[in-house]
Protein backbone atom coordinates (compact mmCIF):
# COMPACT_ATOMS: atom_id res chain seq x y z
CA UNK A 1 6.62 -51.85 -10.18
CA UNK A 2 5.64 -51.62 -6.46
CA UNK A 3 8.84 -49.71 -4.68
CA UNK A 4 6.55 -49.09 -0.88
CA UNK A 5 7.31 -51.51 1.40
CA UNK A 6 8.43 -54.37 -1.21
CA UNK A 7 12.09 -56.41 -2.44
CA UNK A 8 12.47 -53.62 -4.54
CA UNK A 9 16.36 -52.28 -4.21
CA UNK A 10 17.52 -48.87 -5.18
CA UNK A 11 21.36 -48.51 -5.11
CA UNK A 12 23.11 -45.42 -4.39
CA UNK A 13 27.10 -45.00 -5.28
CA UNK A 14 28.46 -42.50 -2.92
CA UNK A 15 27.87 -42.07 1.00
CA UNK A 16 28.23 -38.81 1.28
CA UNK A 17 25.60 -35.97 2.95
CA UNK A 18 23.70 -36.17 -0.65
CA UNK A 19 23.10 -39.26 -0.22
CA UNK A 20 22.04 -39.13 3.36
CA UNK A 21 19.75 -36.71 2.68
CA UNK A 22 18.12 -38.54 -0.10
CA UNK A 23 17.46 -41.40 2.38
CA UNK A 24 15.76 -39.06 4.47
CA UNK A 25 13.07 -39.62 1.84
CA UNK A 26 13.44 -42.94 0.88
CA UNK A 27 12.87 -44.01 4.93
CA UNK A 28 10.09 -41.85 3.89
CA UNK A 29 8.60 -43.94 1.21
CA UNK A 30 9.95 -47.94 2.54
CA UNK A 31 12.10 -48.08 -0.08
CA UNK A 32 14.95 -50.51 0.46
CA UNK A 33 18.46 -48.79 -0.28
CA UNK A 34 21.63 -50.43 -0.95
CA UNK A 35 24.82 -47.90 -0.74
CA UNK A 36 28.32 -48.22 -2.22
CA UNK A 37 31.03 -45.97 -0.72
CA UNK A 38 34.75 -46.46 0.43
CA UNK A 39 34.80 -44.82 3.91
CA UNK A 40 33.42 -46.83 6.93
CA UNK A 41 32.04 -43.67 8.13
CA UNK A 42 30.63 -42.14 4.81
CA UNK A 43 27.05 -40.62 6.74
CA UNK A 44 24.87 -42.77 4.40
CA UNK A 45 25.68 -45.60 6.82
CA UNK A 46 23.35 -44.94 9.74
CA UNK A 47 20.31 -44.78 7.64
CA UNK A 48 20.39 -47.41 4.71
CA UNK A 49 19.26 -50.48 4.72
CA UNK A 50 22.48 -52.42 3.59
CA UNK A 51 26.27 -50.88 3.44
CA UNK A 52 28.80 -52.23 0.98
CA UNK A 53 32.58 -50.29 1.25
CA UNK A 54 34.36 -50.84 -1.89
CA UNK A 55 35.99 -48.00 -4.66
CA UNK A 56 33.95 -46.28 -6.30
CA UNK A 57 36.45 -46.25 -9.19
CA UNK A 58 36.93 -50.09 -9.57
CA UNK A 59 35.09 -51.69 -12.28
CA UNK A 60 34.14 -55.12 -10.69
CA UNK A 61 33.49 -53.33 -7.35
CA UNK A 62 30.83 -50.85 -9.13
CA UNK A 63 29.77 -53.65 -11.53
CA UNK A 64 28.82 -56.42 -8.54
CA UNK A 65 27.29 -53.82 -6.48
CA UNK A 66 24.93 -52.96 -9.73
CA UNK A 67 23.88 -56.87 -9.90
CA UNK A 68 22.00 -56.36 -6.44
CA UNK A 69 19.64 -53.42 -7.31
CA UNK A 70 16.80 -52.91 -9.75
CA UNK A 71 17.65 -49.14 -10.06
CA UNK A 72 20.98 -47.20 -9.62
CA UNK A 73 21.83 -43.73 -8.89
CA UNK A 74 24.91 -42.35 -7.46
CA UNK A 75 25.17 -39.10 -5.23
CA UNK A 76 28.56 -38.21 -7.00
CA UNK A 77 29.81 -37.67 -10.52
CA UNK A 78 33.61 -39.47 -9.70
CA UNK A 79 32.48 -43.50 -10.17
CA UNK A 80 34.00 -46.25 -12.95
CA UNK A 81 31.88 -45.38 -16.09
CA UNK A 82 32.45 -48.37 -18.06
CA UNK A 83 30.92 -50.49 -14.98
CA UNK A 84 27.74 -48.46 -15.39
CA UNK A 85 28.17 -48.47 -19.56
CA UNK A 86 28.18 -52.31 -18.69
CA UNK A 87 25.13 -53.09 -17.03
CA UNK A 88 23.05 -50.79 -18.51
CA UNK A 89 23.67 -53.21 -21.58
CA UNK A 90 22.48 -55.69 -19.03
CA UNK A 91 19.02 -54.14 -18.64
CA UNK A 92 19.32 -52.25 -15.05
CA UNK A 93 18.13 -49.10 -14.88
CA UNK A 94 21.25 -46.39 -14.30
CA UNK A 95 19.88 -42.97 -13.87
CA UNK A 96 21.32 -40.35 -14.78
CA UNK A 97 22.64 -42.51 -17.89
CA UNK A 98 26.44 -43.36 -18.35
CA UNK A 99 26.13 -41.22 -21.41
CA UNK A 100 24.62 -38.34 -19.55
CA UNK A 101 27.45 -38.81 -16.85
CA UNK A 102 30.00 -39.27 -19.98
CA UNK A 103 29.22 -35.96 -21.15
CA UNK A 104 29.51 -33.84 -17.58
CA UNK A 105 32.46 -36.13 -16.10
CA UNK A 106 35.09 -34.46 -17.88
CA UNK A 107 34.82 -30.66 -17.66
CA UNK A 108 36.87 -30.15 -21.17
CA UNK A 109 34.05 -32.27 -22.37
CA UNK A 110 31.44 -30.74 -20.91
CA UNK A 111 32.43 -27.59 -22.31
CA UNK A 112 32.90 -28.57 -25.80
CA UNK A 113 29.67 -29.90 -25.45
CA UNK A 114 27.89 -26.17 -24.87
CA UNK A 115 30.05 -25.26 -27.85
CA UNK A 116 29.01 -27.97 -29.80
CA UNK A 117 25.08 -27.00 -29.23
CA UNK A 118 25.45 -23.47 -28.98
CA UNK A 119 24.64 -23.15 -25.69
CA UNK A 120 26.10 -19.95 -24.25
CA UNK A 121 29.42 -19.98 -21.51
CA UNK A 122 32.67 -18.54 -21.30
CA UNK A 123 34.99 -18.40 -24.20
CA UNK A 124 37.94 -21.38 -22.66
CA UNK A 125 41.05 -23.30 -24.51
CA UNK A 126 41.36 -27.33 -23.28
CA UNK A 127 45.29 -28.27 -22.43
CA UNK A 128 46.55 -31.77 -21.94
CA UNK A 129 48.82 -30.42 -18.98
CA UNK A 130 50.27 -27.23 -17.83
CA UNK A 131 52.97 -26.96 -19.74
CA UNK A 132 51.07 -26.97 -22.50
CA UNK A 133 49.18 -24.01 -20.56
CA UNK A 134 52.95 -21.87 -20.31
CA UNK A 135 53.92 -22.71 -23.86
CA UNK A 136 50.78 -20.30 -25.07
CA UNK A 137 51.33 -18.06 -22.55
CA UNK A 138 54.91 -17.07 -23.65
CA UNK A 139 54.37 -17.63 -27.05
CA UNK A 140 51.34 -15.18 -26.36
CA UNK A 141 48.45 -16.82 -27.31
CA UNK A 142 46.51 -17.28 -23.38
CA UNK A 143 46.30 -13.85 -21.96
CA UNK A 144 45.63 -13.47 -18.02
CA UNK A 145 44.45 -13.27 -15.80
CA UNK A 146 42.28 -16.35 -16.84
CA UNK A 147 40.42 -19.19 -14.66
CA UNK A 148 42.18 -22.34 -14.70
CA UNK A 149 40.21 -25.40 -13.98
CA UNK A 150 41.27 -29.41 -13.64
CA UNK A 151 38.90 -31.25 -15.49
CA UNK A 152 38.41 -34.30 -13.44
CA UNK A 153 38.24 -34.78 -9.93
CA UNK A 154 37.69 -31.07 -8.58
CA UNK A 155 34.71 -30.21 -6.13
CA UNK A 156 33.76 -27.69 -3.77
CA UNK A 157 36.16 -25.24 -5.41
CA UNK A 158 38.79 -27.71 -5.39
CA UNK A 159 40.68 -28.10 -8.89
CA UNK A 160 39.77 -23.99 -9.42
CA UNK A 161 41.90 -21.05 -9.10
CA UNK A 162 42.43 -17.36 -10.97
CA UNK A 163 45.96 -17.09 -13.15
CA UNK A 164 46.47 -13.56 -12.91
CA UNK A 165 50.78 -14.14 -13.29
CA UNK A 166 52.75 -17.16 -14.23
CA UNK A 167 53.83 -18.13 -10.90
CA UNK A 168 50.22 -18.24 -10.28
CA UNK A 169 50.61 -21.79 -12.04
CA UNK A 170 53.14 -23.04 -9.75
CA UNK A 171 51.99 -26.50 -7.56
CA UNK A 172 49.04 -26.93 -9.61
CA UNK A 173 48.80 -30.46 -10.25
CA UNK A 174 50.56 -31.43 -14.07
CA UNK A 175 47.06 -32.72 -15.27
CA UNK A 176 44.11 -32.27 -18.18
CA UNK A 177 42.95 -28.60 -17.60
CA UNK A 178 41.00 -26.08 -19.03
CA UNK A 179 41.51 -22.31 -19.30
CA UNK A 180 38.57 -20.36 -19.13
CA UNK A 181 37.87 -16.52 -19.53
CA UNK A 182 37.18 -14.40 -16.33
CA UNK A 183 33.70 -13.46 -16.66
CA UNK A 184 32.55 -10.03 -15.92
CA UNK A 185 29.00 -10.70 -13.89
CA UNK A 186 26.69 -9.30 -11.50
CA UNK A 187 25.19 -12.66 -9.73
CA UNK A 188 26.29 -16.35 -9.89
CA UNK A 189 22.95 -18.17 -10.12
CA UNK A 190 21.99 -21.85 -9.92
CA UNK A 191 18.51 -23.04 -11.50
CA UNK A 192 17.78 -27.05 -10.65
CA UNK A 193 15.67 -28.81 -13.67
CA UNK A 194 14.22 -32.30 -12.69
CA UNK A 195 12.88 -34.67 -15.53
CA UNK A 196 11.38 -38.07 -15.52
CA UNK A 197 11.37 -41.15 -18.02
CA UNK A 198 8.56 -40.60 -19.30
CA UNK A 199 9.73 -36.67 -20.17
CA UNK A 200 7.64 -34.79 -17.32
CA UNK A 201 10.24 -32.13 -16.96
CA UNK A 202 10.32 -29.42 -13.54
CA UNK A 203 12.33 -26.30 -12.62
CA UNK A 204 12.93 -25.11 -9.17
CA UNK A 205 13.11 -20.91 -8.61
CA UNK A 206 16.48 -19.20 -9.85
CA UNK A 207 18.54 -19.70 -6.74
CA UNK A 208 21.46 -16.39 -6.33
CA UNK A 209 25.14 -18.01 -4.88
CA UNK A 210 27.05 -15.82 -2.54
CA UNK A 211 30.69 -17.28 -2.88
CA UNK A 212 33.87 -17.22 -0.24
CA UNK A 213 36.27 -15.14 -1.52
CA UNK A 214 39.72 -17.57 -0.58
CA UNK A 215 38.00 -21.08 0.09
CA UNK A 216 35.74 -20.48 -3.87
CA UNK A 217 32.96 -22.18 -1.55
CA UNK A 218 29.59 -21.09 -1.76
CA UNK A 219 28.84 -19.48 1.42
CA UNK A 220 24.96 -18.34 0.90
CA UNK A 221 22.35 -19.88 -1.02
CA UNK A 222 19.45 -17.36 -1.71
CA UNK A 223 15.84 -18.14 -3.30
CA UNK A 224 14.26 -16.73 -4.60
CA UNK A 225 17.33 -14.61 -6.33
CA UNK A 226 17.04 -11.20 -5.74
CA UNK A 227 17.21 -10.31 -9.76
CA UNK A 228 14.55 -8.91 -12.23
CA UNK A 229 11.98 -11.26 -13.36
CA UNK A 230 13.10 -11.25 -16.92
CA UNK A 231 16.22 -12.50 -15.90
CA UNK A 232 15.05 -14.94 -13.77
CA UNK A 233 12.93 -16.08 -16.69
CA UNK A 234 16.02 -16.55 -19.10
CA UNK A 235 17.90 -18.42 -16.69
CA UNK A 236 15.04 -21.34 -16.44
CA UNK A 237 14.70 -21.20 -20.28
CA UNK A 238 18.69 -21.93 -20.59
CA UNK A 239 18.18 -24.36 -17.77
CA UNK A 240 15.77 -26.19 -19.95
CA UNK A 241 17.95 -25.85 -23.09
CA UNK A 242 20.43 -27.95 -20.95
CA UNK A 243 18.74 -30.14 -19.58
CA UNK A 244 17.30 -31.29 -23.07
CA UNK A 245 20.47 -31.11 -24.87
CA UNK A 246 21.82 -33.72 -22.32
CA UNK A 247 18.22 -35.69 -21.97
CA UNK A 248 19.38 -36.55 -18.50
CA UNK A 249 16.80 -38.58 -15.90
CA UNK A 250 16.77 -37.33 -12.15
CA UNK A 251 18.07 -33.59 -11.23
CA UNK A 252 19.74 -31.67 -12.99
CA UNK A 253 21.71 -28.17 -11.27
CA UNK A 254 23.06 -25.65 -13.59
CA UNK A 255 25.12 -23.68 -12.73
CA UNK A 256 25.16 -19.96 -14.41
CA UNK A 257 26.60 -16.22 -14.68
CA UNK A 258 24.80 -13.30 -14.94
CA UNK A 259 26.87 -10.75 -16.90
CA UNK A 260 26.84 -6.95 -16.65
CA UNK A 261 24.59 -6.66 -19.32
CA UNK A 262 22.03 -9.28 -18.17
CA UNK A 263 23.20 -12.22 -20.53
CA UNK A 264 23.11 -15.49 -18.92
CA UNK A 265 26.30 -17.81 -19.54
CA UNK A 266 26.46 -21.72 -18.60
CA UNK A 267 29.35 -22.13 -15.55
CA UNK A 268 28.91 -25.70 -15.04
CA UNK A 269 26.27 -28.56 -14.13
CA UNK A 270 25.82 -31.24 -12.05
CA UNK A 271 23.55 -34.40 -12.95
CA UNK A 272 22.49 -34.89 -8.97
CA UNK A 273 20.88 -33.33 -5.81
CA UNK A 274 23.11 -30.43 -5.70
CA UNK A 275 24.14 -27.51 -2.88
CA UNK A 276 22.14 -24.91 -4.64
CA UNK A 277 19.02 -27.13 -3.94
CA UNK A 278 19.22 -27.61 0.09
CA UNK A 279 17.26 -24.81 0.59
CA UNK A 280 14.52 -27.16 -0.76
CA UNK A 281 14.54 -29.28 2.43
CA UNK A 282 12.34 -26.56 4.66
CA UNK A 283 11.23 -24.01 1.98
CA UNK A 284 9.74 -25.79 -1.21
CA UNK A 285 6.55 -27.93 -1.32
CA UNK A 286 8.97 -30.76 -2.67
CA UNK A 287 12.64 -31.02 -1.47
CA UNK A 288 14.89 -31.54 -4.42
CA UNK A 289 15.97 -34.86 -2.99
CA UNK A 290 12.26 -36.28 -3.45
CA UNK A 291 11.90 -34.98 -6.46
CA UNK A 292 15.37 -36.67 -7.53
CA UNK A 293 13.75 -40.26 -6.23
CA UNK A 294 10.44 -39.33 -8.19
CA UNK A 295 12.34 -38.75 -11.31
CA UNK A 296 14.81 -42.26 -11.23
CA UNK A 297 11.67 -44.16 -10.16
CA UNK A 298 9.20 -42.43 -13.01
CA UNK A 299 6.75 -41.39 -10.24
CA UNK A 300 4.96 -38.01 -10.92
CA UNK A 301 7.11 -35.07 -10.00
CA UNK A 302 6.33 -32.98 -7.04
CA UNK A 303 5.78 -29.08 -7.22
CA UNK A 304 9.03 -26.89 -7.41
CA UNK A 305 7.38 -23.91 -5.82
CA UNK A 306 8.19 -22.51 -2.73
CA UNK A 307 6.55 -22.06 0.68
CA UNK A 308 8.22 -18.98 1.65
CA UNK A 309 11.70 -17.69 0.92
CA UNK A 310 14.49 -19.86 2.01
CA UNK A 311 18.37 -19.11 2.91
CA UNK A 312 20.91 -21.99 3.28
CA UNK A 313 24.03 -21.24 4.74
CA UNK A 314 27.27 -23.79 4.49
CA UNK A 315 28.86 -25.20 7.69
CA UNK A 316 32.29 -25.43 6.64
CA UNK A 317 35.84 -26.58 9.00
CA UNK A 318 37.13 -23.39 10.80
CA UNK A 319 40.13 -22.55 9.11
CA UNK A 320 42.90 -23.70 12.12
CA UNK A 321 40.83 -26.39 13.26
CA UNK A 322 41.76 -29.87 12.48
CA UNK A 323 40.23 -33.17 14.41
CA UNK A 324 37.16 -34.41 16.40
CA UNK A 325 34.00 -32.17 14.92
CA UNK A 326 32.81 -29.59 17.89
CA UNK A 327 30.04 -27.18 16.25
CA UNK A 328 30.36 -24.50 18.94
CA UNK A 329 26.98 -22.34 19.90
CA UNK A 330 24.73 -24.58 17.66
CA UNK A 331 21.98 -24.58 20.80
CA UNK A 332 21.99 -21.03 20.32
CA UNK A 333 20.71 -21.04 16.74
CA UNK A 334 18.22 -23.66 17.72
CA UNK A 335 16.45 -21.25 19.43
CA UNK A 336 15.73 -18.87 16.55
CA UNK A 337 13.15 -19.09 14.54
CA UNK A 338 12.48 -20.75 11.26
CA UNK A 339 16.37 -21.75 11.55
CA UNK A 340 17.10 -25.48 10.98
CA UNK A 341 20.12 -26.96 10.83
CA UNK A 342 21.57 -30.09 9.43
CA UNK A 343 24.39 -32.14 10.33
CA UNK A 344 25.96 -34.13 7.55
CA UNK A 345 27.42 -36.86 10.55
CA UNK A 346 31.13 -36.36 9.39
CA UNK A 347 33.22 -36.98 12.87
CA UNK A 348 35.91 -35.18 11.67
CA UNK A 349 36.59 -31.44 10.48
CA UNK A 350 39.36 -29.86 8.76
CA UNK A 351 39.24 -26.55 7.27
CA UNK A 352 36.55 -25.62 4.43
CA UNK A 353 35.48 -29.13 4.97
CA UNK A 354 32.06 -29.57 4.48
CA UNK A 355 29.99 -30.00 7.92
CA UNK A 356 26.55 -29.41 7.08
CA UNK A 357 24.55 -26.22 6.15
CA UNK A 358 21.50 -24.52 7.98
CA UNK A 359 18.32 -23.19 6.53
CA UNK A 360 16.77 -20.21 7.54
CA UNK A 361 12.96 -19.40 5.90
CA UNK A 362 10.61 -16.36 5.98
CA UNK A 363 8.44 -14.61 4.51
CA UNK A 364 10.73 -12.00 3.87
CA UNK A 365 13.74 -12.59 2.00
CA UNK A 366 16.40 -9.43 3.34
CA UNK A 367 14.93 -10.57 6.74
CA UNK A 368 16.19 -13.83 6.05
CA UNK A 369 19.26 -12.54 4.59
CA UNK A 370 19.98 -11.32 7.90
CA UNK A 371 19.49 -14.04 10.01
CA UNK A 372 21.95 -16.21 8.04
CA UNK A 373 24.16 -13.44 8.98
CA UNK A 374 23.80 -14.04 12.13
CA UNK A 375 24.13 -17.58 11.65
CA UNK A 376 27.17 -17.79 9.79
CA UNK A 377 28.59 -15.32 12.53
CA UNK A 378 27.70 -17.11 15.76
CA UNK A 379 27.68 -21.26 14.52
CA UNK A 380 31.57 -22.01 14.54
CA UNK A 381 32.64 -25.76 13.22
CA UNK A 382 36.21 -26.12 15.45
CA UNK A 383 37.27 -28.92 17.09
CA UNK A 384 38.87 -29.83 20.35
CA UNK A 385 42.22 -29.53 21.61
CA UNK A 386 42.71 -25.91 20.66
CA UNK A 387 44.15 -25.50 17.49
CA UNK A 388 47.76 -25.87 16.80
CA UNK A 389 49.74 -22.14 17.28
């Protein structure tokens, strides 16, 4: 099939940044894109070629939006499953699959699934609701402190939080959850596996996640991860392990502990372009996001290595700050070298919201460490008035 400059239509559920970023290649390429998201201002709307607003939830909205491409993706995990069970049946092309996306949706499923194929991750108890969660612990079977974790509908540390006393459990939301054991570890890592149709398969470095200690954001993404090579080496064999277990099509991010004693443990995954991969954008030979567009459209996968090392710090809402989007002293970080940022086009900011992230690459990685330092510490996402107080 001839996807340059031709009638050929790849949808794209989801108008978030992912998806703006993955149209940065497909303006690239001429490839016609069709996106599906319920905002009028999701960012994917400056730079595709047609915009449909509908829910991403609603079977006939997902469904009719499916009859008008040859080839769907979608840029987050949260759309109506049995639309995309549906027309697969039909013949279009859905990648990742429904059954892929089936499997990862639901994080109580997800996790039965390592179980089930002995792949290795924290030891963790499904509940249908949180009662069910304070019935063992008074009757003494869930110790804490534990992690407790929604299993739909969480995201950037959303739906997460550390049970380390009852009360701990009060104004959680009364829904499917799972409790997972705290995990000793030294590093949270991230390793991205992309795979094609026709089964060429692709792993990008082991990436290292520096986390926000109140917000459970990531806060620094670091590759190559500053860890021993025969870790590193582990981690892409488990990636692998993963990614053939769920014989997904496009990218694949898994997410990972290392413990104190060097074992690698299975966190969670996510079957699209993920944050662990931005770094890709300046510092890799192919940016995740091509490589995701390769892999749905069977093209021959582009080379995972990278240039030079590669930072990528989050722009997230200043905590206070709530309205129109001001990113104060970004002109002075334009000035710096090898610093590039990206603005995800979101007018409005609220705090730990999601802004946009910046990339810093050198040749030396505790040089670059640095330098997102700086970055995080001068680049401030407020907004105007002055916050409230």
């Amino acid at each position: 099939m001839n996807y340059f400059s031709s009638d050929f239509k790849l949808g794209i559920l989801g108008g978030g940044q992912l998806g703006k970023m993955l149209l940065f290649d497909t303006r690239k390429f001429d490839i016609q894109t069709y996106v599906l998201d319920p905002s009028d201002e999701a960012p994917c709307k400056i730079s595709c070629d047609q915009f449909f607003k509908g829910d991403l939830m609603d079977f006939d909205t997902v469904y009719n939006f499916g009859k008008k491409v040859d080839v769907l993706t979608f840029e987050i995990e949260l759309v109506n499953l049995d639309a995309l069970v549906q027309l697969e049946k039909e013949g279009l092309k859905v990648y990742p699959s429904p059954k892929t996306l089936t499997l990862i949706q639901n994080k109580g499923i997800q996790k039965a699934f390592y179980s089930e194929h002995n792949i290795p991750t924290a030891k963790f108890k499904r509940f249908e609701n949180l009662k069910s969660i304070i019935i063992d612990i008074l009757d003494s079977k869930l110790r804490m402190p534990f992690v407790w974790k929604c299993t739909e509908f969480g995201y950037d540390g959303n739906g997460v939080k550390v049970i380390r006393q009852i009360s701990d459990l009060d104004n959680l939301p009364n829904v499917e959850c799972i409790a997972e054991d705290m995990v000793p570890f030294k590093n949270e890592l991230a390793v991205i596996v992309c795979r094609n149709p026709s089964g060429e398969i692709r792993t990008y470095p082991v990436v290292e996640m520096e986390f926000h200690p109140e917000a459970n954001q990531v806060e620094y993404v670091i590759c190559p991860a500053r860890i021993d090579d025969a870790v590193a080496k582990k981690a892409r064999a488990i990636a692998l392990q993963v990614s053939e277990k769920f014989n997904h099509v496009g990218l694949l991010a898994v997410e990972m502990f290392q413990t104190e004693n060097d074992d690698i443990l299975i966190n969670e995954v996510a079957p699209r372009p993920h944050n662990s991969g931005h770094y890709s954008i300046e510092a890799s030979y192919t940016s995740q996001f091509e490589n995701h567009l390769r892999a749905i459209l069977d093209l021959p996968l582009g080379n995972t290595d990278s240039k030079v090392a590669g930072i990528m710090v989050n722009l997230v809402g200043a905590e206070g700050y709530s309205g129109e989007v001001i990113y104060e002293n970004i002109e002075k970080i334009l000035g710096w070298n090898g610093v590039t940022p990206h603005i995800y086009g979101k007018k409005m900011t609220r705090a730990f919201r999601k802004m946009g992230h910046v990339t810093i690459v050198n040749a030396d990685i505790n040089e670059a460490r640095r330098i997102a330092e700086d970055v995080k510490n001068t680049i401030r996402v407020i907004s105007l008035p002055t916050p409230k107080g």
